[in-house]
Protein backbone atom coordinates (compact mmCIF):
# COMPACT_ATOMS: atom_id res chain seq x y z
CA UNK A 1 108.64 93.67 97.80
CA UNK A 2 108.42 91.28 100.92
CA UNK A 3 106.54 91.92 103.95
CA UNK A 4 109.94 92.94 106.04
CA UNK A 5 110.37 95.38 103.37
CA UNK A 6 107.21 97.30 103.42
CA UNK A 7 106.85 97.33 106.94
CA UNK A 8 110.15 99.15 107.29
CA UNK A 9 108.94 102.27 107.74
CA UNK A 10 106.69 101.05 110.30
CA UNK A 11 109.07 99.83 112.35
CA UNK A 12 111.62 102.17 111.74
CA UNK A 13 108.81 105.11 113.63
CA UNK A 14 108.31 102.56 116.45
CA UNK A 15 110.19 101.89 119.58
CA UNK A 16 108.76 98.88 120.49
CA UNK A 17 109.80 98.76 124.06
CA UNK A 18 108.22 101.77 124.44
CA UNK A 19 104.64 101.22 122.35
CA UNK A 20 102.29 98.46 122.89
CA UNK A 21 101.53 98.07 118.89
CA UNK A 22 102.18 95.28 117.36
CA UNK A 23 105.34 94.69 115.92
CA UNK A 24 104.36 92.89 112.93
CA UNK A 25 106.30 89.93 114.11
CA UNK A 26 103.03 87.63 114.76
CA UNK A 27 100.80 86.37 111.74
CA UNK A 28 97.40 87.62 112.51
CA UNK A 29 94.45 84.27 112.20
CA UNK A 30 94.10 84.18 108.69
CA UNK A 31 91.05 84.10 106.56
CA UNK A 32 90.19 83.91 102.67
CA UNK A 33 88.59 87.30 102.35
CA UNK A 34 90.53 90.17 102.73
CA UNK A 35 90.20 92.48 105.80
CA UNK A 36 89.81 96.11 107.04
CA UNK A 37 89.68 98.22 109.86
CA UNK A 38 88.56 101.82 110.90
CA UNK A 39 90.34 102.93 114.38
CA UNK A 40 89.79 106.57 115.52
CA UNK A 41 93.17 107.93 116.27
CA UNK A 42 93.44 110.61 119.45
CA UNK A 43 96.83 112.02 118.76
CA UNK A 44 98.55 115.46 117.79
CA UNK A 45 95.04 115.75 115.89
CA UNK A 46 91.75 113.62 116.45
CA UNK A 47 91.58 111.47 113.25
CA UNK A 48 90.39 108.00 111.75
CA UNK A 49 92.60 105.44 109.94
CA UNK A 50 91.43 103.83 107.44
CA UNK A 51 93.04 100.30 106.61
CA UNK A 52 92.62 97.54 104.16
CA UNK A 53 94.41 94.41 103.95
CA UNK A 54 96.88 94.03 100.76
CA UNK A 55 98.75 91.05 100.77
CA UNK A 56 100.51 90.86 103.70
CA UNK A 57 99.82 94.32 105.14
CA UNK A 58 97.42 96.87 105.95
CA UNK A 59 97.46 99.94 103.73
CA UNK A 60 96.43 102.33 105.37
CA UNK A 61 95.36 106.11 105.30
CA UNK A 62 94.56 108.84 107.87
CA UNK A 63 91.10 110.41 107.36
CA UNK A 64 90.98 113.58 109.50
CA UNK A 65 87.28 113.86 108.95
CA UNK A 66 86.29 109.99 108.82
CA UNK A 67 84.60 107.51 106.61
CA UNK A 68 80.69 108.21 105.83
CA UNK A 69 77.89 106.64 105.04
CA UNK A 70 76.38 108.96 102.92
CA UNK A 71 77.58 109.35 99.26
CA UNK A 72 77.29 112.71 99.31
CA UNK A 73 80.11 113.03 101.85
CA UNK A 74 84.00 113.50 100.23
CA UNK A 75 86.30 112.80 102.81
CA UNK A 76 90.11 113.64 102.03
CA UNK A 77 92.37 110.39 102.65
CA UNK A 78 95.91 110.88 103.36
CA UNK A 79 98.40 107.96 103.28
CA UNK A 80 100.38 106.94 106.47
CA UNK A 81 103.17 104.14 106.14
CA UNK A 82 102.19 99.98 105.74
CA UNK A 83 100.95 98.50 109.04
CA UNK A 84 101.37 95.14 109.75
CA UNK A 85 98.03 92.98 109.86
CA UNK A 86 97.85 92.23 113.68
CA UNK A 87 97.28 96.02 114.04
CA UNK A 88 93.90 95.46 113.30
CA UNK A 89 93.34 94.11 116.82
CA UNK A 90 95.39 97.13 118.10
CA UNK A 91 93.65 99.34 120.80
CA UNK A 92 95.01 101.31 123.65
CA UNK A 93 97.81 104.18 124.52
CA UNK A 94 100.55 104.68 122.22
CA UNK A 95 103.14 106.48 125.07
CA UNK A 96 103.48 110.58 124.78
CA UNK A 97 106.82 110.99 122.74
CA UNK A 98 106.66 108.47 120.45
CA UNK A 99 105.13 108.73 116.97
CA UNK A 100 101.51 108.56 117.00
CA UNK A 101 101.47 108.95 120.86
CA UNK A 102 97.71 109.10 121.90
CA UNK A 103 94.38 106.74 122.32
CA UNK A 104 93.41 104.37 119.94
CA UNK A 105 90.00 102.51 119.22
CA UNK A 106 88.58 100.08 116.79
CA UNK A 107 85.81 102.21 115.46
CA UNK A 108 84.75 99.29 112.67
CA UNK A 109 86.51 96.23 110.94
CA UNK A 110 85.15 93.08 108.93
CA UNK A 111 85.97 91.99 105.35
CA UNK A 112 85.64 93.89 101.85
CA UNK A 113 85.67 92.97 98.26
CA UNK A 114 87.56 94.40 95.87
CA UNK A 115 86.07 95.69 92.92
CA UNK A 116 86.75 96.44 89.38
CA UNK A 117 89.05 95.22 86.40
CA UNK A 118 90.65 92.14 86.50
CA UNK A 119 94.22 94.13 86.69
CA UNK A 120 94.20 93.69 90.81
CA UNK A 121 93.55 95.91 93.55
CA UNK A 122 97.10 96.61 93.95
CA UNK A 123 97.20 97.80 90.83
CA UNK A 124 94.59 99.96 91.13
CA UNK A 125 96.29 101.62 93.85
CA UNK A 126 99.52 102.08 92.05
CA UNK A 127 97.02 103.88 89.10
CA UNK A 128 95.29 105.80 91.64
CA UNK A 129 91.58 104.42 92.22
CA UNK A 130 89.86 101.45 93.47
CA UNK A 131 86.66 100.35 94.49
CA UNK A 132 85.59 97.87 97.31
CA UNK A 133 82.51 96.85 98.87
CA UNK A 134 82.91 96.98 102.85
CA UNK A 135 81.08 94.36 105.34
CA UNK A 136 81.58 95.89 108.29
CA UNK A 137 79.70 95.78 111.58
CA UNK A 138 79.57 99.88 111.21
CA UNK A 139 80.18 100.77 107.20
CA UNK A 140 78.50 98.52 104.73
CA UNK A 141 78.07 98.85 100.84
CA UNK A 142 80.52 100.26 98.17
CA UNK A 143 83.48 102.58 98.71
CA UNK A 144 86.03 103.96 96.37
CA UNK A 145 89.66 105.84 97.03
CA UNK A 146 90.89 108.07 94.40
CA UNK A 147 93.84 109.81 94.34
CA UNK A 148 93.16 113.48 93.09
CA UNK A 149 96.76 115.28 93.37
CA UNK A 150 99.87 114.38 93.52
CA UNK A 151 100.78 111.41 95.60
CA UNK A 152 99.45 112.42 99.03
CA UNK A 153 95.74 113.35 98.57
CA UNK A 154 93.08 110.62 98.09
CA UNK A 155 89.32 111.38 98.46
CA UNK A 156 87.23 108.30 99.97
CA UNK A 157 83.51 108.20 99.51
CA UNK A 158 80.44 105.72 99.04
CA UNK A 159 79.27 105.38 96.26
CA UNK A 160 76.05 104.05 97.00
CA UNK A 161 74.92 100.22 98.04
CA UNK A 162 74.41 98.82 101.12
CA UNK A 163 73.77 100.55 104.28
CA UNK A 164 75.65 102.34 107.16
CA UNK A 165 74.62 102.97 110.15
CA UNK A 166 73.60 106.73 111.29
CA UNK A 167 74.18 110.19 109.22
CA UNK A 168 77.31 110.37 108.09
CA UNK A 169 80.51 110.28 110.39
CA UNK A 170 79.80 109.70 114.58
CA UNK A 171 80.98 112.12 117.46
CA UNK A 172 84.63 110.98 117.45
CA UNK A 173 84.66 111.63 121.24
CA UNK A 174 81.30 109.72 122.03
CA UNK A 175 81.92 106.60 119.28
CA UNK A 176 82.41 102.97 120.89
CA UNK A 177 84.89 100.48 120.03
CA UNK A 178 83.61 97.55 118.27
CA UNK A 179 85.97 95.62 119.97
CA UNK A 180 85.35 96.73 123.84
CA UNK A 181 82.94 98.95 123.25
CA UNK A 182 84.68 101.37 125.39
CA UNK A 183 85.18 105.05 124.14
CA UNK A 184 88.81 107.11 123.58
CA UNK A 185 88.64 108.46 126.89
CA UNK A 186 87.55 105.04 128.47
CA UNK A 187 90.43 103.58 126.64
CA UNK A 188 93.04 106.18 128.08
CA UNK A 189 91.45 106.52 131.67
CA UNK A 190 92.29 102.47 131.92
CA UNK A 191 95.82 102.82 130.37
């Protein structure tokens, strides 16, 4: 499956007259290692998405609770549609009305390994688990998503390595943008 084609349901939710994401329509500056990004998500409900780069998009699931940085901490992972990967750069105010209306920041992003058998990460997905070592500016050290029922419930926890900064998940409401370092309602107040 081709970019165009896994991004349809992306684009298809989207009116892009109307939204200031990014339409998938300009390659982001590449890079050899793949990427990810965390943005906290102010819409019907508060939530993080989780992202990583796979091939040519950004797979991507919405963790009501958010990543941690202790092991301890199980977060249920739900998975949203393909995102193109210039929407790691995305931040701002998605208009009231259209899907995902609300404020969004870039909580983390940087680069992560994949982990595991030589069968591929995207393989891994398909099967239902994978693990990855993120080197981010906020969430460092190894990670793994499994799926646990059905299609639509993933749990994503660390599973020990590395570092992360503070106790678990921040204050949604207080967090900075990595990016700007503005918060959700600095963000909105300046759309």
């Amino acid at each position: 499956m081709d970019e165009r084609e896994r991004l349809a349901d992306y684009r298809a939710k989207r009116d892009f007259d109307r939204t200031g994401e990014p339409s998938g329509d300009r390659a982001p500056a590449g890079g050899t290692k793949p990427r990810f990004v965390v943005q906290i998500h102010d819409a019907s409900t508060l939530h993080f998405d989780f992202r990583l780069q796979v091939g040519d998009v950004l797979k991507s699931w919405s963790v009501p609770r958010g990543p941690s940085a202790r092991p301890k901490d199980k977060r249920l992972a739900v998975p949203t549609e393909d995102h193109p990967l210039d929407y790691e750069d995305f931040e701002g105010v998605i208009a009231q009305g259209e899907y995902g209306g609300g404020t969004v920041i870039v909580w983390d992003h940087g680069t992560y390994e994949p982990l595991g058998p030589d069968a591929g990460f995207e393989e891994g997905l398909r099967r239902g688990h994978v693990s990855f070592r993120l080197h981010g500016a906020k969430l460092r050290g190894t990670y793994a998503l499994s799926r646990f029922r059905g299609e639509d419930d993933w749990l994503l926890v660390k599973a020990g390595g590395g570092t992360g900064h503070g106790q678990g998940t921040p204050n949604p409401r207080r967090a900075r943008s990595v990016r700007t370092g503005r918060t959700l309602a600095q963000v909105a107040a300046g759309a």
